[in-house]
C-alpha atoms as a PDB file:
ATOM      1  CA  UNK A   1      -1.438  15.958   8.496  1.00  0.00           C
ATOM      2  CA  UNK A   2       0.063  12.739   6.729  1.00  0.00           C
ATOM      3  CA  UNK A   3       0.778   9.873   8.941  1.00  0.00           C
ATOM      4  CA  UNK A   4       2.903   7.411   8.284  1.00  0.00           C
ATOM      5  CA  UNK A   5       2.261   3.711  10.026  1.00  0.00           C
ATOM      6  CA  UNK A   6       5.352   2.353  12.023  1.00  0.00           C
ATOM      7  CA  UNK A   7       6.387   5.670  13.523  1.00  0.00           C
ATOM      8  CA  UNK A   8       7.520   6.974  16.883  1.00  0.00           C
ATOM      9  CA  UNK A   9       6.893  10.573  17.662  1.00  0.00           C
ATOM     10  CA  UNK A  10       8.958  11.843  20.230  1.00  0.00           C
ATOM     11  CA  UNK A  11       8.298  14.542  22.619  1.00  0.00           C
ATOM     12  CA  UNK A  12      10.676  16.899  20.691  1.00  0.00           C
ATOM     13  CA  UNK A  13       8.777  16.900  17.365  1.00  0.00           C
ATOM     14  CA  UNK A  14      11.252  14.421  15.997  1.00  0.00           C
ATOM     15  CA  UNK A  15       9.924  11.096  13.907  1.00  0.00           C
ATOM     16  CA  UNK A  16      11.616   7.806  14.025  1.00  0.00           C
ATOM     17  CA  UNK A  17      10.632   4.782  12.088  1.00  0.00           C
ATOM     18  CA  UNK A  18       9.244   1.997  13.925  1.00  0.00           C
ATOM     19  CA  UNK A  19      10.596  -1.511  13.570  1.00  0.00           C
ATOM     20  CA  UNK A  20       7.899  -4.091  13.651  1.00  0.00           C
ATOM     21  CA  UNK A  21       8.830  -7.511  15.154  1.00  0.00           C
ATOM     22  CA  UNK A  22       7.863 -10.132  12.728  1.00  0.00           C
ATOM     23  CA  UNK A  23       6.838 -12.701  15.612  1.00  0.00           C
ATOM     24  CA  UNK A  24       3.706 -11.743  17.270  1.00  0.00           C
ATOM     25  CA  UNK A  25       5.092 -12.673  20.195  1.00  0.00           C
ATOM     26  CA  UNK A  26       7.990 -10.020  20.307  1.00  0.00           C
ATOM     27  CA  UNK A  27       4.993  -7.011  19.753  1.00  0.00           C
ATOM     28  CA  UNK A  28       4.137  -6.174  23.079  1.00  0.00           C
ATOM     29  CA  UNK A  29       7.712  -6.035  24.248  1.00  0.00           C
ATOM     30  CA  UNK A  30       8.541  -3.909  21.021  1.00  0.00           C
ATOM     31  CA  UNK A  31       5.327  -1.646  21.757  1.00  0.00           C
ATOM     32  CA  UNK A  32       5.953  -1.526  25.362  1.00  0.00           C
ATOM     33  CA  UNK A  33       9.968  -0.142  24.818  1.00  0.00           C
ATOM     34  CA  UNK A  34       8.881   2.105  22.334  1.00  0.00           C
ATOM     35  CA  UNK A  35       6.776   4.017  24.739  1.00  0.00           C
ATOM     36  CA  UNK A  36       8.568   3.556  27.979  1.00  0.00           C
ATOM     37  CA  UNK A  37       6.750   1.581  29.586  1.00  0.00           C
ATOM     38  CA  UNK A  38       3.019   0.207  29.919  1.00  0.00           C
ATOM     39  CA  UNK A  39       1.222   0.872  26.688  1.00  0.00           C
ATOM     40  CA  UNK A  40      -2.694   2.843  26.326  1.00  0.00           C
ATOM     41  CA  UNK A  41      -4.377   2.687  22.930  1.00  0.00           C
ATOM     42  CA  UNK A  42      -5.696   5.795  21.956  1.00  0.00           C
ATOM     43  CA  UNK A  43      -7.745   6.167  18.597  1.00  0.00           C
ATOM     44  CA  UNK A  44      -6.911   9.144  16.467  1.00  0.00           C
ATOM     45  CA  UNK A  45      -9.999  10.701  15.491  1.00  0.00           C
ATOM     46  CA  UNK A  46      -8.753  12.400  11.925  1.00  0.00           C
ATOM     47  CA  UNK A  47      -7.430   8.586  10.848  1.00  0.00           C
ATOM     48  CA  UNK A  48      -9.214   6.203  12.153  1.00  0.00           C
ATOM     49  CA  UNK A  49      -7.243   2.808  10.152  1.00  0.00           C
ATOM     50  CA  UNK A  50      -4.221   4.306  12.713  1.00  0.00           C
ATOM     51  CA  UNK A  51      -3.838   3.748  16.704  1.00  0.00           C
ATOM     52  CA  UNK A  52      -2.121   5.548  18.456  1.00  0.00           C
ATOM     53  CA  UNK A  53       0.219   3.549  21.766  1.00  0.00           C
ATOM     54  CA  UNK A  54       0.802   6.178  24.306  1.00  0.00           C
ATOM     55  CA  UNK A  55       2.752   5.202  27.902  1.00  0.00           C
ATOM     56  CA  UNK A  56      -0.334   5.072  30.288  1.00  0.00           C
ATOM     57  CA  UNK A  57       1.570   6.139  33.110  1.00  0.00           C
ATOM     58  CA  UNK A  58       2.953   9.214  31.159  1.00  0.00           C
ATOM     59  CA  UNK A  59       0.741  11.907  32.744  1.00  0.00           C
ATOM     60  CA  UNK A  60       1.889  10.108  36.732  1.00  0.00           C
ATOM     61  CA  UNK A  61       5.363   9.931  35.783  1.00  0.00           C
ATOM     62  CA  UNK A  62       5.384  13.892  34.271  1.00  0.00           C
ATOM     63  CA  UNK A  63       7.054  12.652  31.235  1.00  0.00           C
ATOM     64  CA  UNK A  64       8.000  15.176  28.764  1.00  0.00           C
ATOM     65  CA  UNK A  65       5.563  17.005  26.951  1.00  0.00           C
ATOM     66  CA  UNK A  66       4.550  15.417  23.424  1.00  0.00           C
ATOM     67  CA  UNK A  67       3.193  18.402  21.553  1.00  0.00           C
ATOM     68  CA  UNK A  68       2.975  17.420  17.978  1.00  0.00           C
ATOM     69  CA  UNK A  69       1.374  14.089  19.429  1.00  0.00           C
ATOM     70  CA  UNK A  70      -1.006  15.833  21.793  1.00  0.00           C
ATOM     71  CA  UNK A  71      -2.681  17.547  18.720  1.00  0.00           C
ATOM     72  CA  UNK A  72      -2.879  14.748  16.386  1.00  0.00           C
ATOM     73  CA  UNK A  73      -5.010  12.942  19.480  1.00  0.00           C
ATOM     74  CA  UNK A  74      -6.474  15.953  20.935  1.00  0.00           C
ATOM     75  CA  UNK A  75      -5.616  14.928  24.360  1.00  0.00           C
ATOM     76  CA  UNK A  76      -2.304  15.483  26.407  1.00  0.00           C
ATOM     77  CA  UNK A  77       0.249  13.556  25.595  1.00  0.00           C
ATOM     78  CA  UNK A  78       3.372  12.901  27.358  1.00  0.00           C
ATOM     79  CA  UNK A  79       6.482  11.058  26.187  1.00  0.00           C
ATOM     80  CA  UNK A  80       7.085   8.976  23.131  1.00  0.00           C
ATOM     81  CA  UNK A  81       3.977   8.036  20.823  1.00  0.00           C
ATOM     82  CA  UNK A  82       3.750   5.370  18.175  1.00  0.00           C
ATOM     83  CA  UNK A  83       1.801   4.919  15.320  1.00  0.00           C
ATOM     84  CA  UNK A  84       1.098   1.605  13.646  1.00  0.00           C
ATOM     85  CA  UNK A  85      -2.393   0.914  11.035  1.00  0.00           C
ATOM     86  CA  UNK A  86      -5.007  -0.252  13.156  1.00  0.00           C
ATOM     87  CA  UNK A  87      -4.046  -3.902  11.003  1.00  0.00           C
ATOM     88  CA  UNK A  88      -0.599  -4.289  12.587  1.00  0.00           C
ATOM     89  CA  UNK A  89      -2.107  -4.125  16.276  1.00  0.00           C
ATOM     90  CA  UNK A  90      -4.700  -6.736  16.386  1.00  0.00           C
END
């Protein structure tokens, strides 16, 4: 599978391009709407120079199912995922 940095997968399979704040400042906010909420890192074992920013609470709040991103991470995933080079989060 080809990933692309900057990208939201969404819990129906589509893919959205994520727009990176260019303020530091503005990331977590960014990060944190992206997913819906409070943001977990979760490293993707088949490319590790990506992270993957899941909503931590996603499992508690029985968010919809994310199946493309549950197999790129090998975990369960629910609702919205985003990708971003392990570069663009530190």
């Amino acid at each position: 599978m080809t990933l692309l940095k900057n990208t939201i997968i969404f819990p129906k399979g589509d893919v959205r391009k994520f727009h990176m704040p260019d303020v530091d400042e503005d990331k977590l906010e960014a990060f944190q709407t992206a997913v819906q909420g409070w943001i977990e890192t979760v490293g993707i074992p088949t490319h590790p120079d990506y992270i993957a920013l899941v909503n931590e609470e996603g499992l508690i709040r029985d968010l919809d199912h994310n199946m493309s991103a549950s197999i790129l991470l090998d975990r369960p995933i629910k609702g919205n995922c985003l990708i971003l080079a392990q570069e663009d989060f530190v």
